[in-house]
Protein backbone atom coordinates (compact mmCIF):
# COMPACT_ATOMS: atom_id res chain seq x y z
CA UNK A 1 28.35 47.77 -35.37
CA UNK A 2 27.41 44.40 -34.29
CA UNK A 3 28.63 41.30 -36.30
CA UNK A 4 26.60 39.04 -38.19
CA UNK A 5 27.73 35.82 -35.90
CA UNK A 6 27.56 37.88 -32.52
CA UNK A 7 23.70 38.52 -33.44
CA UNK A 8 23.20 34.43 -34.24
CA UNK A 9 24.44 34.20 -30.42
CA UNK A 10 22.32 36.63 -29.32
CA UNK A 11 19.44 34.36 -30.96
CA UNK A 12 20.56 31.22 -29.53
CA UNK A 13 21.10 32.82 -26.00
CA UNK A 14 17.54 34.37 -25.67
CA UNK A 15 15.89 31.27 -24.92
CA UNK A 16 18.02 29.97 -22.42
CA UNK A 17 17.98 33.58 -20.66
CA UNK A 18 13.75 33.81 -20.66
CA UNK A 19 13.60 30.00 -19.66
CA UNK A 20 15.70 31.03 -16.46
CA UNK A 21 13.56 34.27 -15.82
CA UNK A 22 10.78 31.93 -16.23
CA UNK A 23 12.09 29.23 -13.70
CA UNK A 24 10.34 26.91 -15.09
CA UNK A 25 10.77 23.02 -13.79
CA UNK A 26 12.85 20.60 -14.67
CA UNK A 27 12.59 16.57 -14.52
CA UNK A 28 15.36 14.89 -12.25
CA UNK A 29 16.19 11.38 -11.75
CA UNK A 30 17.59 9.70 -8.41
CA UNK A 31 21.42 9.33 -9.23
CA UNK A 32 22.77 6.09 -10.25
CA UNK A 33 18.89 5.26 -11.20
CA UNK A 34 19.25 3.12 -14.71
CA UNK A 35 16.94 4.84 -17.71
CA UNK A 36 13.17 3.49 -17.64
CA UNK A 37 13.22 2.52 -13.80
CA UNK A 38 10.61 2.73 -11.62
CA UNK A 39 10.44 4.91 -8.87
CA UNK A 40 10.37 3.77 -4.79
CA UNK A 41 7.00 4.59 -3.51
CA UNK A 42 6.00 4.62 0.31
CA UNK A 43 2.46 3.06 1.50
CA UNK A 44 0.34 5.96 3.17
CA UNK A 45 -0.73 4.64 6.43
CA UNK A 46 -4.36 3.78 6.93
CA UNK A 47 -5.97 4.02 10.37
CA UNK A 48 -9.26 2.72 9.57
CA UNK A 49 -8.63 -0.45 10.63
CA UNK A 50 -7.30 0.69 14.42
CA UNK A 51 -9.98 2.96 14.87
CA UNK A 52 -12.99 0.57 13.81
CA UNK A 53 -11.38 -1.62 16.37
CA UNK A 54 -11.52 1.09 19.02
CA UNK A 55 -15.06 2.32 18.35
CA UNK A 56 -16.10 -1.17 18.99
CA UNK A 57 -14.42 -1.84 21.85
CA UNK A 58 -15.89 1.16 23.18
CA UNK A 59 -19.30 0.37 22.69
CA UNK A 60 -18.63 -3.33 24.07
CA UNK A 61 -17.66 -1.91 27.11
CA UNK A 62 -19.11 1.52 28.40
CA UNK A 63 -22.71 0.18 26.74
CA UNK A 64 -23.09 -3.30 26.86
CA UNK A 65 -20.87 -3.94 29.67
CA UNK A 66 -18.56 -6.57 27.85
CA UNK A 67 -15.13 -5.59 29.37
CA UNK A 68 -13.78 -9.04 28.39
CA UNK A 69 -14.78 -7.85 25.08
CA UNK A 70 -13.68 -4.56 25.53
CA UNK A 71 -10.14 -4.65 26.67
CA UNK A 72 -9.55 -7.42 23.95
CA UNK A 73 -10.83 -4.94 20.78
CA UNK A 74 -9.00 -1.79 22.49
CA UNK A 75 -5.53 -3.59 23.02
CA UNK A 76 -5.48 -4.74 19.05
CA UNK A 77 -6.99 -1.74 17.82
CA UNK A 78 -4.35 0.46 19.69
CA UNK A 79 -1.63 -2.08 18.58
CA UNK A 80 -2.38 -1.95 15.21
CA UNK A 81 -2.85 2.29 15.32
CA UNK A 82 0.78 2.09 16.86
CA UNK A 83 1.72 -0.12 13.94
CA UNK A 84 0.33 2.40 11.21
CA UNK A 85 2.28 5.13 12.73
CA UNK A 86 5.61 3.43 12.23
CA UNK A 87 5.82 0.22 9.82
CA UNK A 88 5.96 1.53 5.92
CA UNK A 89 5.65 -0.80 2.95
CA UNK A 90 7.42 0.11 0.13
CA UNK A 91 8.03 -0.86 -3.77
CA UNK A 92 11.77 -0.42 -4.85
CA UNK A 93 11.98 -1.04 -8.96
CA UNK A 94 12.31 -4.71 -7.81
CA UNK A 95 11.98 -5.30 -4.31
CA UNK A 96 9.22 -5.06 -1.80
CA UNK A 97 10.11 -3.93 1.53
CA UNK A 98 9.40 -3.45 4.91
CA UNK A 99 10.50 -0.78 7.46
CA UNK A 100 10.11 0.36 10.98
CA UNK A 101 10.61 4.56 11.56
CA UNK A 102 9.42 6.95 14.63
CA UNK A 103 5.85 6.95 15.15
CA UNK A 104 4.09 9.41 12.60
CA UNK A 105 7.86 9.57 10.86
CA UNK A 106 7.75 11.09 7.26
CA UNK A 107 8.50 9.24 3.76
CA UNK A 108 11.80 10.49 4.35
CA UNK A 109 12.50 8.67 6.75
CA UNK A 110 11.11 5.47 5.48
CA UNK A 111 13.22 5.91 1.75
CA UNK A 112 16.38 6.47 3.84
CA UNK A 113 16.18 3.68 6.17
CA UNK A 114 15.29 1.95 2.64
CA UNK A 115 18.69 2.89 0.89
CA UNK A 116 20.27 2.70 3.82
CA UNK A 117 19.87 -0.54 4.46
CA UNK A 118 18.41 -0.73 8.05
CA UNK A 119 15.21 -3.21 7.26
CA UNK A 120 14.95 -5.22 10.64
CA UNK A 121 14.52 -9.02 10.73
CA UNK A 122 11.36 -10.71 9.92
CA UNK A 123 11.59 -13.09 12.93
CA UNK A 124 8.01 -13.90 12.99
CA UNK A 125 7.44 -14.73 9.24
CA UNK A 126 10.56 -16.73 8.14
CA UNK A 127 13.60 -14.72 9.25
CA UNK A 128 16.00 -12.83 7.16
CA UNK A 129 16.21 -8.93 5.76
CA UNK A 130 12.31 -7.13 5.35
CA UNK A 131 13.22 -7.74 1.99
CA UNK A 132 11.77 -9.29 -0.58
CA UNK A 133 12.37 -9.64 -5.05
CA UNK A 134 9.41 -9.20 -6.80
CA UNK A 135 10.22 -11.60 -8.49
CA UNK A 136 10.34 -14.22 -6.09
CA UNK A 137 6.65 -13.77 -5.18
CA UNK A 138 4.69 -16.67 -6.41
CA UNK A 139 1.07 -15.53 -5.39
CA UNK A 140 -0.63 -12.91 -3.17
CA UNK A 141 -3.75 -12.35 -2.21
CA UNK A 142 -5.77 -9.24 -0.90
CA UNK A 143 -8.94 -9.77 1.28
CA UNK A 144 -11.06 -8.10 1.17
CA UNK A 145 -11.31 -5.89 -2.26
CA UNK A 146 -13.10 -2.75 -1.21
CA UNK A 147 -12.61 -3.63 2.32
CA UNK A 148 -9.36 -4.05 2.80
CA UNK A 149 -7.80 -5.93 6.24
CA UNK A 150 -5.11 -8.57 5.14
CA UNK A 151 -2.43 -8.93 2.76
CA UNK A 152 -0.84 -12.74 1.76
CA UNK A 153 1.55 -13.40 -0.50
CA UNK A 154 4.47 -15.68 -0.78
CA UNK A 155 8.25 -15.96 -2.06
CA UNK A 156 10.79 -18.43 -2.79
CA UNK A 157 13.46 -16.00 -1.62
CA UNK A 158 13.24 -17.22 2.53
CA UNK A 159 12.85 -20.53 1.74
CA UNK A 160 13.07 -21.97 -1.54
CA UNK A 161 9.91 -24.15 -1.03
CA UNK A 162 7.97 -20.86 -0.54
CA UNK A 163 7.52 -19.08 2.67
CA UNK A 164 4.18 -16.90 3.27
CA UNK A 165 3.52 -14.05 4.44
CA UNK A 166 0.35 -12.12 6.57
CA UNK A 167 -0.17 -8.67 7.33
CA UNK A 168 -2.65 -6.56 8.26
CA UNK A 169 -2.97 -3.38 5.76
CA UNK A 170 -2.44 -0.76 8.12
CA UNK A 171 -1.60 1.28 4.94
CA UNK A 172 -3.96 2.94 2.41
CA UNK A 173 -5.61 -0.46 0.79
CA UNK A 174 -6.27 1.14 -2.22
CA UNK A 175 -2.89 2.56 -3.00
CA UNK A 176 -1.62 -0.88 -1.90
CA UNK A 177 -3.94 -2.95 -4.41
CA UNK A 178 -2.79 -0.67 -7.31
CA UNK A 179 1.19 -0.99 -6.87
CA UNK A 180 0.87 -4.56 -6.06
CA UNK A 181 -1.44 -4.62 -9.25
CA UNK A 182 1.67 -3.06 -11.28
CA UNK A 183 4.42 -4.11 -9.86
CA UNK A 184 3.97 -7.77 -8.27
CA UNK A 185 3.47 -10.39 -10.44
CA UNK A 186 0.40 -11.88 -11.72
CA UNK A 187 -1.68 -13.53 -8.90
CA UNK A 188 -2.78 -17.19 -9.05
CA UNK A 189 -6.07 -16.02 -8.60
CA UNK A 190 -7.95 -13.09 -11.02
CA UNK A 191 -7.71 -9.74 -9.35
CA UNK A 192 -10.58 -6.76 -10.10
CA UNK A 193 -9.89 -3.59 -10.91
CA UNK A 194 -10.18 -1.26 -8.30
CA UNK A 195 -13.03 0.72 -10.52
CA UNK A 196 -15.03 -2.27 -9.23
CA UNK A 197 -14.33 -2.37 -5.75
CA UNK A 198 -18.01 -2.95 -4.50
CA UNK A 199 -19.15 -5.44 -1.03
CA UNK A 200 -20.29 -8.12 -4.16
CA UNK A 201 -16.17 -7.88 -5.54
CA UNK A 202 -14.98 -8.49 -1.86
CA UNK A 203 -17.62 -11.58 -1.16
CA UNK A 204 -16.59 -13.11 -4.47
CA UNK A 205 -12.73 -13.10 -3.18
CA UNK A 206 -13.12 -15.47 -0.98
CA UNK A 207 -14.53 -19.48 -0.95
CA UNK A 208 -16.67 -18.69 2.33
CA UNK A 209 -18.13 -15.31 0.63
CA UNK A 210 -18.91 -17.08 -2.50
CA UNK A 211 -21.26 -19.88 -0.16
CA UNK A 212 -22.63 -16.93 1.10
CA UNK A 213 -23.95 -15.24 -2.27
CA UNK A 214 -25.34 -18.41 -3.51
CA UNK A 215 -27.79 -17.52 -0.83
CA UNK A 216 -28.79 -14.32 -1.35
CA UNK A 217 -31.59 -13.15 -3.94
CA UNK A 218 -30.95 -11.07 -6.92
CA UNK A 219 -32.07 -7.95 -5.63
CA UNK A 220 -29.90 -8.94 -2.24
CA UNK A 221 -26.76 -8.91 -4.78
CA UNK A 222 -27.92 -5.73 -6.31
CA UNK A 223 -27.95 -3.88 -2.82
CA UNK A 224 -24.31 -5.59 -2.08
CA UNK A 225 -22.60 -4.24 -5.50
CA UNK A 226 -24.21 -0.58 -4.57
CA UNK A 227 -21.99 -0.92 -1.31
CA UNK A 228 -19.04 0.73 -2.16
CA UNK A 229 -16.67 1.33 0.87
CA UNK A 230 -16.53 1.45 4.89
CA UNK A 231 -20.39 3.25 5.21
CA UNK A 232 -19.24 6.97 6.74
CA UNK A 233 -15.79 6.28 6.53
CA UNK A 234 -15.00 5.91 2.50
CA UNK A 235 -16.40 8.50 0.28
């Protein structure tokens, strides 16, 4: 006859036993990640910006005869496709980085050449590591909201005066605009929410846009906030 304390094990057993039959998931954390950390997230690459190029260029060309025209829009619209394939942004819990895989690589590949330390040499923009605090950035700027083609921002971590830094977002803009939204600090400049995204939004970003509303008529302005997106490309 079973005792009275081997049937209170039984009890507390039963629950472990049905949440294994079960399988149900559990939450991990990265090792050596401290408690209330964010996690490293990877920039989806964004081809929009290649491809627009290489419509264009053929138009210029087979249509209207431009070749000049052509080979010029084909060579940076295959460049930058080449570039989307391989360069990855990412957001550590305080760095930003930069980093180069195999064409078309995975994430994967991107967080281990992250952790790993491989990050390449900014030659162009200042030298050093593809590395950046977050906390060094002093301002950054995203043109155009809703239309996304360039990303600025600069650091004191280069140069101490504060070195800048362009790219072109060959990743998904929106995703982009969100982390830097969240993670980066707070721009010099107000920044919309990406619920507003709209061609009005991306004219108001800049000093040349904003010349150009003040000539447009109210119902000119109205169209221009309707305009949400790339027409036939965003959804």
């Amino acid at each position: 006859m079973p005792t009275r304390a081997a049937a209170e094990e039984a009890k507390e057993e039963k629950p472990v036993q049905m949440e294994a039959e079960l399988d149900l998931p559990k939450e991990t954390k990265m090792e050596g990640a401290p408690a209330g950390s964010m996690a490293t997230v990877v920039m989806p690459p964004d081809y929009r910006i290649g491809g627009i190029l290489l419509t264009v260029s053929f138009l210029l060309g087979p249509l209207f005869h431009l070749w000049s025209q052509f080979f010029l829009h084909a060579f940076l619209g295959g460049f930058l496709s080449f570039q989307a394939s391989r360069v990855r942004f990412l957001f550590t819990d305080t760095d930003l980085q930069v980093v180069i895989i195999e064409p078309f690589g995975s994430d994967e590949e991107a967080l281990k050449a992250s952790s790993s330390g491989d990050l390449g040499d900014n030659k162009l923009q200042g030298g050093g590591a593809n590395s950046w605090p977050l906390k060094s950035i002093t301002n950054w700027e995203f043109w155009w909201p809703g239309f996304p083609c360039l990303v600025y921002y600069k650091e004191t971590h280069t140069k101490a005066t504060g070195q800048p830094h362009f790219f072109p977002i060959i990743m998904d803009g929106k995703v982009l605009y969100e982390t830097m939204l969240e993670r980066m600090p707070e721009s010099m400049n107000k920044k919309v929410s990406p619920t507003e995204w709209n061609l009005l939004t991306a004219l108001e970003a800049t000093p040349v846009g904003r010349s150009f509303l003040e000539k447009l008529t109210d119902e000119q302005k109205a169209t221009a906030k309707d305009l949400k997106g790339i027409p036939l490309i965003d959804k």
